[in-house]
C-alpha atoms as a PDB file:
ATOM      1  CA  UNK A   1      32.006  17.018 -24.840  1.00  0.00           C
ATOM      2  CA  UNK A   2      30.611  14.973 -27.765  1.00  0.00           C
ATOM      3  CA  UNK A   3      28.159  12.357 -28.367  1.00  0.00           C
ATOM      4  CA  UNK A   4      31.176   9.657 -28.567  1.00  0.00           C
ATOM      5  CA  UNK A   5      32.232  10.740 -24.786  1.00  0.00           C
ATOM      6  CA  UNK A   6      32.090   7.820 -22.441  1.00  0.00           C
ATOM      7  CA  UNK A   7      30.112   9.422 -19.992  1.00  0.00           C
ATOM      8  CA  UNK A   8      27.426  10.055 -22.168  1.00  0.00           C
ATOM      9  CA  UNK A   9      27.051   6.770 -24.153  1.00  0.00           C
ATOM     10  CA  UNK A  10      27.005   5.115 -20.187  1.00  0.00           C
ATOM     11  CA  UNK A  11      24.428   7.870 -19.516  1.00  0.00           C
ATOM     12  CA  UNK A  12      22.454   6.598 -21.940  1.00  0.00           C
ATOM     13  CA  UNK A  13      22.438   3.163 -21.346  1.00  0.00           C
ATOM     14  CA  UNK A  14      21.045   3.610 -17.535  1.00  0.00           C
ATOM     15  CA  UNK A  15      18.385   6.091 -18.589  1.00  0.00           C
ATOM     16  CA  UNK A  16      17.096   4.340 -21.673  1.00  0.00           C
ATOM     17  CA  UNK A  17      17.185   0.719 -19.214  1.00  0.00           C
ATOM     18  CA  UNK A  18      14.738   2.918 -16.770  1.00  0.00           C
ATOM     19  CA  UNK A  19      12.761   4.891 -19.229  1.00  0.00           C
ATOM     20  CA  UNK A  20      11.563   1.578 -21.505  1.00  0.00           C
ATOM     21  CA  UNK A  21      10.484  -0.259 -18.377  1.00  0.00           C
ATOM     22  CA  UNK A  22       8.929   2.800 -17.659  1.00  0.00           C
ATOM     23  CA  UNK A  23       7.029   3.189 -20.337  1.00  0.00           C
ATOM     24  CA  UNK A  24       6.376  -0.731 -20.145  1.00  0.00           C
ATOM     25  CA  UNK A  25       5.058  -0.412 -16.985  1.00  0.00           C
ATOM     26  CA  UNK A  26       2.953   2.429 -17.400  1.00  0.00           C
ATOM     27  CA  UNK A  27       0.919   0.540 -19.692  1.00  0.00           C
ATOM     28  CA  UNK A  28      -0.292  -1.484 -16.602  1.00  0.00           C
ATOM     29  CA  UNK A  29      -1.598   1.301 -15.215  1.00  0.00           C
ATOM     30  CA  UNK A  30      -5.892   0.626 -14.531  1.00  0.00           C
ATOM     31  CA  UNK A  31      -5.048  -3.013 -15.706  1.00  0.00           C
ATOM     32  CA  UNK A  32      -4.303  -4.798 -12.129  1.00  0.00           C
ATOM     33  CA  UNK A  33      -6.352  -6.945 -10.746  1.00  0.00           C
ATOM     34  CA  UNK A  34      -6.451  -5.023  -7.548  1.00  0.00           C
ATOM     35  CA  UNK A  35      -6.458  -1.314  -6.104  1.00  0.00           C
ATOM     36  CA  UNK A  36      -3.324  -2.208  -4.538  1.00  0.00           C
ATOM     37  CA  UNK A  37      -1.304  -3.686  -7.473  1.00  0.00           C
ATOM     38  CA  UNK A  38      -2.135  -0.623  -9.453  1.00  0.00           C
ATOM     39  CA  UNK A  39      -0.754   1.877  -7.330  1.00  0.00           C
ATOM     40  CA  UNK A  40       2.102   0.038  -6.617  1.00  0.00           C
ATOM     41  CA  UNK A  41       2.875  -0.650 -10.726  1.00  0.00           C
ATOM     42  CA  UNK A  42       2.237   3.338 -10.866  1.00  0.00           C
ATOM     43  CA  UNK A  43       4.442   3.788  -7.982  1.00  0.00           C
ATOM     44  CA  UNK A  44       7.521   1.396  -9.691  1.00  0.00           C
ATOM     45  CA  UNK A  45       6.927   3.001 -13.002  1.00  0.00           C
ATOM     46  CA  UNK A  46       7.228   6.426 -11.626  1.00  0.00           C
ATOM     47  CA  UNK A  47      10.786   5.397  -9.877  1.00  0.00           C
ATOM     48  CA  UNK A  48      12.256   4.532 -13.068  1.00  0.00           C
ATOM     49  CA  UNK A  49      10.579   7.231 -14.669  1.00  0.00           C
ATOM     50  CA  UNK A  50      12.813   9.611 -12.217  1.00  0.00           C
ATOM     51  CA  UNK A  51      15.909   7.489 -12.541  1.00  0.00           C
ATOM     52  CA  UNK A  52      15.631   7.952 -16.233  1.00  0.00           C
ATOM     53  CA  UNK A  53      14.439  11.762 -16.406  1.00  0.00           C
ATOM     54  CA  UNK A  54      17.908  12.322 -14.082  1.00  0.00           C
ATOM     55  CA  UNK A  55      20.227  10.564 -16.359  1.00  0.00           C
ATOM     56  CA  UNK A  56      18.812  11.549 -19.270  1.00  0.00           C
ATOM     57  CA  UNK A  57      18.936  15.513 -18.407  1.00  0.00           C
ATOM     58  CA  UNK A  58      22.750  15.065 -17.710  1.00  0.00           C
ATOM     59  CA  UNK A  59      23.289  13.029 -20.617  1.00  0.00           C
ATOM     60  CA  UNK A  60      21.958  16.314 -22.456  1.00  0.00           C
ATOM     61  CA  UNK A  61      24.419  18.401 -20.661  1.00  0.00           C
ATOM     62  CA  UNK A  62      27.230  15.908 -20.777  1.00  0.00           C
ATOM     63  CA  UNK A  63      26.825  15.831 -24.738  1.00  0.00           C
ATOM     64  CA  UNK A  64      26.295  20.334 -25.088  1.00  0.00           C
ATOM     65  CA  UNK A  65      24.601  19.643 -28.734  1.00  0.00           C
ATOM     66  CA  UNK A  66      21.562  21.916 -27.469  1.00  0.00           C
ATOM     67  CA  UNK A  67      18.906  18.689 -26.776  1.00  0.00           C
ATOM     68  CA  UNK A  68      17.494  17.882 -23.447  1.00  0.00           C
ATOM     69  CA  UNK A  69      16.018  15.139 -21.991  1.00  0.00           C
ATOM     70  CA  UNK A  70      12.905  15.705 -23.813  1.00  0.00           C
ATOM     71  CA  UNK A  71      14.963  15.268 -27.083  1.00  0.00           C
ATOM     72  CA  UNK A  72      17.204  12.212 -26.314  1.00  0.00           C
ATOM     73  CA  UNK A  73      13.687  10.433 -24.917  1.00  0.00           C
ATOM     74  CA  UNK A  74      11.336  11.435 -27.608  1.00  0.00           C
ATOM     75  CA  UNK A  75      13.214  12.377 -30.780  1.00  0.00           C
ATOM     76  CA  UNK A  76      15.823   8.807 -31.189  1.00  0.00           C
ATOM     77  CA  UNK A  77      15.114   6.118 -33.260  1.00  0.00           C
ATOM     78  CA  UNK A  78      15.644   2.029 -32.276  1.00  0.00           C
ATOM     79  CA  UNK A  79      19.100   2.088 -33.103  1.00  0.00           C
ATOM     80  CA  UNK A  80      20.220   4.948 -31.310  1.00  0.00           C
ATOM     81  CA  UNK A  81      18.805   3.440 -28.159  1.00  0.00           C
ATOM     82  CA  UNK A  82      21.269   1.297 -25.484  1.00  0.00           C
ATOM     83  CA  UNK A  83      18.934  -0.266 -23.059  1.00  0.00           C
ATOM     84  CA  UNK A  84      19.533  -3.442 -22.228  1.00  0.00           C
ATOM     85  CA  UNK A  85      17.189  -6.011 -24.026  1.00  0.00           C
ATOM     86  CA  UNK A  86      15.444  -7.352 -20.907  1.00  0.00           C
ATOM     87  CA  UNK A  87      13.952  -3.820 -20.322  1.00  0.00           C
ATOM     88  CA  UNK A  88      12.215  -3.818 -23.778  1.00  0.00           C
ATOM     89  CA  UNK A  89      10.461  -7.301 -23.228  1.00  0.00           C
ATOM     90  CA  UNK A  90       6.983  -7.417 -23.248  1.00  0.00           C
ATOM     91  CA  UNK A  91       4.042  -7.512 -19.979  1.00  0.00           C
ATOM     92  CA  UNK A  92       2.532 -10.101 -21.014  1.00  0.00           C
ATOM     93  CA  UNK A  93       0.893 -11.666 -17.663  1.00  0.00           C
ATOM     94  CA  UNK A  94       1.153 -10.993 -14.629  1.00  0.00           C
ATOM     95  CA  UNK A  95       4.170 -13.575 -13.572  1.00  0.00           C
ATOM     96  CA  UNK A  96       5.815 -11.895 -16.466  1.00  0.00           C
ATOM     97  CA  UNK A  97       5.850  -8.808 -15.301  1.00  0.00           C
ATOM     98  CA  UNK A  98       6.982  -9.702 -12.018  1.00  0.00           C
ATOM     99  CA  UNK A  99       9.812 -12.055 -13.391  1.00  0.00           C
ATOM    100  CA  UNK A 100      10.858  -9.152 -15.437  1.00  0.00           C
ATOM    101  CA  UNK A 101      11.005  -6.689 -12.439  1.00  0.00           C
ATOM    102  CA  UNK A 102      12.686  -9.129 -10.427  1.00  0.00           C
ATOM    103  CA  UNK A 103      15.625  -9.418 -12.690  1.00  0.00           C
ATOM    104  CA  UNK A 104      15.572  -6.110 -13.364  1.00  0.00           C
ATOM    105  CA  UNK A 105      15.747  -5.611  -9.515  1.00  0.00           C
ATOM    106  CA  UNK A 106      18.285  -8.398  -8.767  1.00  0.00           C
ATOM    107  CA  UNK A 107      21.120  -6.301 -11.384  1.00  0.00           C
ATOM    108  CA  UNK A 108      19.893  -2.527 -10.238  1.00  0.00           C
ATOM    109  CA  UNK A 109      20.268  -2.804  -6.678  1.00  0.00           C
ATOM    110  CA  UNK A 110      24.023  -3.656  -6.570  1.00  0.00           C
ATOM    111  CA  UNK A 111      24.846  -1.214  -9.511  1.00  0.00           C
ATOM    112  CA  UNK A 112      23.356   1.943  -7.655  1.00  0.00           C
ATOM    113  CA  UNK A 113      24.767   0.546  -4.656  1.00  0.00           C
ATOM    114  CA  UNK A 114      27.899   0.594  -6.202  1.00  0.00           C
ATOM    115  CA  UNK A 115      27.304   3.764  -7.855  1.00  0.00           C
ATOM    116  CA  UNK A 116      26.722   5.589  -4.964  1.00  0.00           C
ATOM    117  CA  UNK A 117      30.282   5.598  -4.195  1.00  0.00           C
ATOM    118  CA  UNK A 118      31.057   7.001  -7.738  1.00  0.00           C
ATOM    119  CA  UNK A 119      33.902   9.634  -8.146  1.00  0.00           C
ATOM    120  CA  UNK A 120      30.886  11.689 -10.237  1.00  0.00           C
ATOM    121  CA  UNK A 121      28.793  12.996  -7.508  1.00  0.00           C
ATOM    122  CA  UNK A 122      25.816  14.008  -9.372  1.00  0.00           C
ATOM    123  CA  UNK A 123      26.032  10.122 -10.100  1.00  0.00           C
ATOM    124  CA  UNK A 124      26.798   9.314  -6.918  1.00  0.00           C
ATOM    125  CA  UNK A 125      23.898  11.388  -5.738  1.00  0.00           C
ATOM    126  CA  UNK A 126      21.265   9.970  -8.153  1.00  0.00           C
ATOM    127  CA  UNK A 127      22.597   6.283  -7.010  1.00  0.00           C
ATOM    128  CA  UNK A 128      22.161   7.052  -3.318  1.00  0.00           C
ATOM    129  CA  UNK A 129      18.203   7.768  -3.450  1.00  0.00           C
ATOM    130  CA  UNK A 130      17.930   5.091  -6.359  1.00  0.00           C
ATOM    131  CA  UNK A 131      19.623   2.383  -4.499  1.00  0.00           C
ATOM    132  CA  UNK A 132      16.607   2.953  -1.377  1.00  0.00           C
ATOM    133  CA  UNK A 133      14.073   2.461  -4.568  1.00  0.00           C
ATOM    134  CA  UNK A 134      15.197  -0.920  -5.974  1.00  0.00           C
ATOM    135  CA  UNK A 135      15.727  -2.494  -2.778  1.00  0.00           C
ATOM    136  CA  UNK A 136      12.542  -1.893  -2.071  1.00  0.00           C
ATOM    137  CA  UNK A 137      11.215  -2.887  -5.782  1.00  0.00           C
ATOM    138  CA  UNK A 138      13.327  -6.027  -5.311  1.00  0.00           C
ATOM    139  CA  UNK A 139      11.908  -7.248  -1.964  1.00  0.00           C
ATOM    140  CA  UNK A 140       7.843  -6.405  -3.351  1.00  0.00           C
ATOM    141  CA  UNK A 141       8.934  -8.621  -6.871  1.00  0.00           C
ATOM    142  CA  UNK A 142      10.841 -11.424  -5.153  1.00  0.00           C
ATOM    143  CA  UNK A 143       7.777 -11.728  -3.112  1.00  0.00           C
ATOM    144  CA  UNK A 144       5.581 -12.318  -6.167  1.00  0.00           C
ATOM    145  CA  UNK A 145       8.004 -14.827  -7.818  1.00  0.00           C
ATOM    146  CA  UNK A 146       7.643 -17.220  -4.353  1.00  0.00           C
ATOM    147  CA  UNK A 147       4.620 -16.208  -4.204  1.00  0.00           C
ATOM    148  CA  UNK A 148       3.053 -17.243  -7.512  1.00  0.00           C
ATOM    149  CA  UNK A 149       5.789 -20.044  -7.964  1.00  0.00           C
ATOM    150  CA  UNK A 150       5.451 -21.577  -4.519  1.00  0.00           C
ATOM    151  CA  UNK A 151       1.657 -21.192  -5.132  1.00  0.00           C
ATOM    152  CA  UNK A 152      -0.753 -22.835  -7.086  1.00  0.00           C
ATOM    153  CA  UNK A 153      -0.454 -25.445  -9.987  1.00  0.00           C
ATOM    154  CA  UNK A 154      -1.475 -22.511 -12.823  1.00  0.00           C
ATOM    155  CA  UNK A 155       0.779 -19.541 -10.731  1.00  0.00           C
ATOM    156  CA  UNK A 156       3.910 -21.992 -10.968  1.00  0.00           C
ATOM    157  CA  UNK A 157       3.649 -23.283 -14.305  1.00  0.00           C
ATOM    158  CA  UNK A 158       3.358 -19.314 -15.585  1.00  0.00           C
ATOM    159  CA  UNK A 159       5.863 -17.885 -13.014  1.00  0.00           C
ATOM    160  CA  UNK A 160       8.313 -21.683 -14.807  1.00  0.00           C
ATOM    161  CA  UNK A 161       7.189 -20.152 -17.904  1.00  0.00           C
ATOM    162  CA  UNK A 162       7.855 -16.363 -17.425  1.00  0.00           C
ATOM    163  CA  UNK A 163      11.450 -17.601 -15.835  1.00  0.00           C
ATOM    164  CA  UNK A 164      11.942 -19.510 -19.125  1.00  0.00           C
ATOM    165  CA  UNK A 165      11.224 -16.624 -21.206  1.00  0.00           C
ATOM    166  CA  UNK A 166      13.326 -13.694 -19.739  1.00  0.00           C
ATOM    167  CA  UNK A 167      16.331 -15.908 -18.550  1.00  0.00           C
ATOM    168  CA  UNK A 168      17.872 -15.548 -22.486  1.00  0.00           C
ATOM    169  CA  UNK A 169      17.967 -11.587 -22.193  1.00  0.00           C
ATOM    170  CA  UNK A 170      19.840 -11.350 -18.928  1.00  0.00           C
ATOM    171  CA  UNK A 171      23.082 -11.645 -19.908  1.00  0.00           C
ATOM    172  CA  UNK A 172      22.844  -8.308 -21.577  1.00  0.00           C
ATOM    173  CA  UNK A 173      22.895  -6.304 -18.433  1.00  0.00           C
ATOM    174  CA  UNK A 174      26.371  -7.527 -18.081  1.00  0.00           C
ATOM    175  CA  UNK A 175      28.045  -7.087 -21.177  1.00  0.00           C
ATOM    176  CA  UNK A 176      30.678  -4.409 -20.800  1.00  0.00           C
ATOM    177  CA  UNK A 177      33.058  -2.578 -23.710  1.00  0.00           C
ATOM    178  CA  UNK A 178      35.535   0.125 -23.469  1.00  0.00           C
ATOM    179  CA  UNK A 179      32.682   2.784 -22.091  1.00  0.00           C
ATOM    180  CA  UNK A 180      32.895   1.280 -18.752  1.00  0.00           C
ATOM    181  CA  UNK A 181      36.194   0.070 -18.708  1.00  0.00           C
ATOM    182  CA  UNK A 182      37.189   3.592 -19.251  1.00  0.00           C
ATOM    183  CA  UNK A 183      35.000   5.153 -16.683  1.00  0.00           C
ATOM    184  CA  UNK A 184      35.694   2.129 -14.233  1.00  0.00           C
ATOM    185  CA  UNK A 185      39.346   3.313 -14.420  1.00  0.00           C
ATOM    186  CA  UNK A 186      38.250   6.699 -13.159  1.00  0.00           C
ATOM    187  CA  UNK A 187      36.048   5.367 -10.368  1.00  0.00           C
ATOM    188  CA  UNK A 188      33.002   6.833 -12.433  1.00  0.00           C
ATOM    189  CA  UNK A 189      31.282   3.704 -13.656  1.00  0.00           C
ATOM    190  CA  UNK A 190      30.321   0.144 -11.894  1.00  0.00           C
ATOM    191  CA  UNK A 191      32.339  -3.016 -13.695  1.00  0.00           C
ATOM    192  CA  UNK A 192      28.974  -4.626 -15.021  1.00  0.00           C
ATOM    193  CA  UNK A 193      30.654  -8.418 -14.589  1.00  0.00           C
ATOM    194  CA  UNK A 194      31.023  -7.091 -10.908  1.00  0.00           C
ATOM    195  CA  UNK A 195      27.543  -7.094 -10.364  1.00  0.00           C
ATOM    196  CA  UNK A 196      27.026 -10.975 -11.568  1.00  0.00           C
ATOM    197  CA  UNK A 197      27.918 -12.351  -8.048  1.00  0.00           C
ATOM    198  CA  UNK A 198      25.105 -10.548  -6.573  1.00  0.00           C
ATOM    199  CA  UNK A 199      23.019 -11.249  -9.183  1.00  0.00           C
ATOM    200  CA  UNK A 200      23.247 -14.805  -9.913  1.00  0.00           C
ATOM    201  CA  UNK A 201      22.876 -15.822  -5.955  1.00  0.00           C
ATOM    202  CA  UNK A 202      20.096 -13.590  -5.240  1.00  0.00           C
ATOM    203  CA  UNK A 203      18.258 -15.179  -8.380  1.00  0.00           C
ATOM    204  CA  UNK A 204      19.464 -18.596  -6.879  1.00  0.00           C
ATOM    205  CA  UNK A 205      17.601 -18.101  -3.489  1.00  0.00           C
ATOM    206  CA  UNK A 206      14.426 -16.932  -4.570  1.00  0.00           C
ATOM    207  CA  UNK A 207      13.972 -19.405  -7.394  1.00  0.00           C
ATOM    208  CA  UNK A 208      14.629 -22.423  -4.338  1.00  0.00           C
ATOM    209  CA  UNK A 209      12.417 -20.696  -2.475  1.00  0.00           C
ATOM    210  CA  UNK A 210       9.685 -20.239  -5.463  1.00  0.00           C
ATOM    211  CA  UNK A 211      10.295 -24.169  -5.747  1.00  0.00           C
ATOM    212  CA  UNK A 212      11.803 -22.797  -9.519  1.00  0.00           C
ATOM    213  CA  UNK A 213      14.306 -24.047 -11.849  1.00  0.00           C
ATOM    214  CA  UNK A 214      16.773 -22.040 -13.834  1.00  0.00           C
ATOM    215  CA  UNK A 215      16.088 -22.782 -18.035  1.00  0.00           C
ATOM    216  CA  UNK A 216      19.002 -25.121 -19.058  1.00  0.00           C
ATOM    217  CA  UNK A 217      19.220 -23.248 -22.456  1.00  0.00           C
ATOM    218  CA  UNK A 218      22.742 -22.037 -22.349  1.00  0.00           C
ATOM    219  CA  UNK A 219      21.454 -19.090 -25.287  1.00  0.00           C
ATOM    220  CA  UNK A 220      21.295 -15.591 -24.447  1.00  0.00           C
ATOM    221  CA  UNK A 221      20.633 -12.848 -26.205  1.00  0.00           C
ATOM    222  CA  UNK A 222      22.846  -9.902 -26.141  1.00  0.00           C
ATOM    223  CA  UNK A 223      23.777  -6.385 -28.018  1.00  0.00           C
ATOM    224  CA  UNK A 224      21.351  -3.602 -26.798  1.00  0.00           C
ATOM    225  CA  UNK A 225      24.016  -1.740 -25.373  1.00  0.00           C
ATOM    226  CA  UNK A 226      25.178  -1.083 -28.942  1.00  0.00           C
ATOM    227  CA  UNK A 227      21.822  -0.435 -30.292  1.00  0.00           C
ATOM    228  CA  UNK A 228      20.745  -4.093 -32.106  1.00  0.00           C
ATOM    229  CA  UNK A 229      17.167  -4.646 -30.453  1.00  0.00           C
ATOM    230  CA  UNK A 230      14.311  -6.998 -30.481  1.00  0.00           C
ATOM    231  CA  UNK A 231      11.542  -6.196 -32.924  1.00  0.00           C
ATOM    232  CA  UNK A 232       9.570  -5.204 -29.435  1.00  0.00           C
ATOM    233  CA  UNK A 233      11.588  -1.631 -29.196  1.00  0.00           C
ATOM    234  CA  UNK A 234      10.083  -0.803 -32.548  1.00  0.00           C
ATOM    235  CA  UNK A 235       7.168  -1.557 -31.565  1.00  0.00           C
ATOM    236  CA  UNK A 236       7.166   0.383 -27.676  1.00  0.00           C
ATOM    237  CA  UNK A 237       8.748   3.619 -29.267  1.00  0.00           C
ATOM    238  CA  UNK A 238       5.845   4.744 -31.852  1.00  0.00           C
ATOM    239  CA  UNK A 239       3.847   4.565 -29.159  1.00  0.00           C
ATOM    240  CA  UNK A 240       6.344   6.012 -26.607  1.00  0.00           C
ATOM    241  CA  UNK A 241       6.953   9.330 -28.714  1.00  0.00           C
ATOM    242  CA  UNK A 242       4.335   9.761 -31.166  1.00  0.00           C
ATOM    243  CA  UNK A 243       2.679  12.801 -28.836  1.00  0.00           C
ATOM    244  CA  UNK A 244       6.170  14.507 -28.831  1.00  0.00           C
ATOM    245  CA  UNK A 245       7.200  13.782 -32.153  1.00  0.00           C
ATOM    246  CA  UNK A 246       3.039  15.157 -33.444  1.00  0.00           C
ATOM    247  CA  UNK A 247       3.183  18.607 -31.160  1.00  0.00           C
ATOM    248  CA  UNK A 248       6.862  19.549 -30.141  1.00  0.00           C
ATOM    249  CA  UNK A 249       7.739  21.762 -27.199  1.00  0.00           C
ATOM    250  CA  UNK A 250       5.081  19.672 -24.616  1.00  0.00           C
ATOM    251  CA  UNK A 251       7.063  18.678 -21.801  1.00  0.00           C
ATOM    252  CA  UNK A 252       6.924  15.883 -19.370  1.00  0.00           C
END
């Protein structure tokens, strides 16, 4: 199969969403303010980092050009990425990383539901164990975001804040083009507008419970599934591939 083959390009997009947070999240690593929150940043990163190894390898072998998952991680530029643009946002504090996970949370957990009833069973498979991971990632981050906004005067204002921010770039994880609608049609792929329902009323109930408002900014910012990125990807992948791209042949 080539590069232009459906089931690669929608490959891509799910590994490269897990492998940026990743690689955003391992940056947290020894930062937390406590024991606990460190090991359990490690732990989330290392979930996505799995999600992302998996889809990546069988990207590789979906494509047949020779690369692995070493190659399609390591040796693409910005352009050739398709993660969606919330996963390439930045940590900044604390309440922004959690808002970030939470979206990220609220989309994944009915998409590898939904996936795990995929005509492709190494897919399916994948989906079945990742679907156990963001539920759980999804009840530790909505926590947080009631948490911080239901908390004190500073935690709400920067959980209000970190809300603001992100809200623009979720849109993205449901933009769809032919790649899905082709693999929907074969029972491969998950109709990304299918997952908005989910979405949108899981956001809805934590934010009233948070004592948070959605922004009324109707903008959103779209167009990483076709490679246009904030200037943040440029940024994260230097950093992200400069030990592969210096000695080749390590390996994860």
């Amino acid at each position: 199969m080539s590069a232009l083959d459906p089931l690669f390009t929608y490959l891509l997009r799910l590994g490269d969403d897990n492998l940026v947070l990743a690689q955003q999240l391992g940056a947290l690593v020894s930062t937390m303010p406590e024991l606990e929150l460190d090991i359990a940043v490690a732990n989330v990163c290392l979930d996505h980092l799995g999600q992302a190894r998996y889809l990546l390898a069988y990207a590789a072998e979906v494509e047949g050009g020779g690369r692995d998952e070493d190659h399609l991680a390591m040796l693409r530029d910005e352009r050739a990425f398709r993660n969606a643009v919330l996963f390439e946002q930045p940590n900044g504090d604390f309440a922004h990383t959690m808002a970030r996970q939470f979206f990220v949370d609220a989309y994944q957990v009915p998409l590898y539901e939904g996936l795990a009833t995929s005509a492709d069973l190494r897919l399916a498979t994948m989906a079945q164990k990742a679907a156990q991971e963001s539920r759980y990632h999804l009840g530790s981050s909505s926590g947080w975001v009631v948490r911080l906004g239901d908390g004190t005067t500073q935690s709400r204002r920067r959980m209000q804040a970190a809300v603001n921010a992100l809200w623009p770039f979720t849109a993205d994880l449901f933009s769809a083009d032919e790649v899905e609608s082709v693999l929907v049609a074969e029972g491969i792929a998950v109709d990304p507008a299918s997952l908005r329902p989910f979405f949108d009323d899981t956001v809805a109930a934590v934010l009233a419970d948070a004592t948070l408002v959605l922004p009324s900014d109707a903008y959103q910012r779209t167009g990483g599934r076709q490679g246009l990125h904030t200037e943040l990807l440029g940024h994260l992948l230097p950093e992200m591939q400069s030990l592969y791209r210096a000695h080749r042949g390590v390996q994860w």
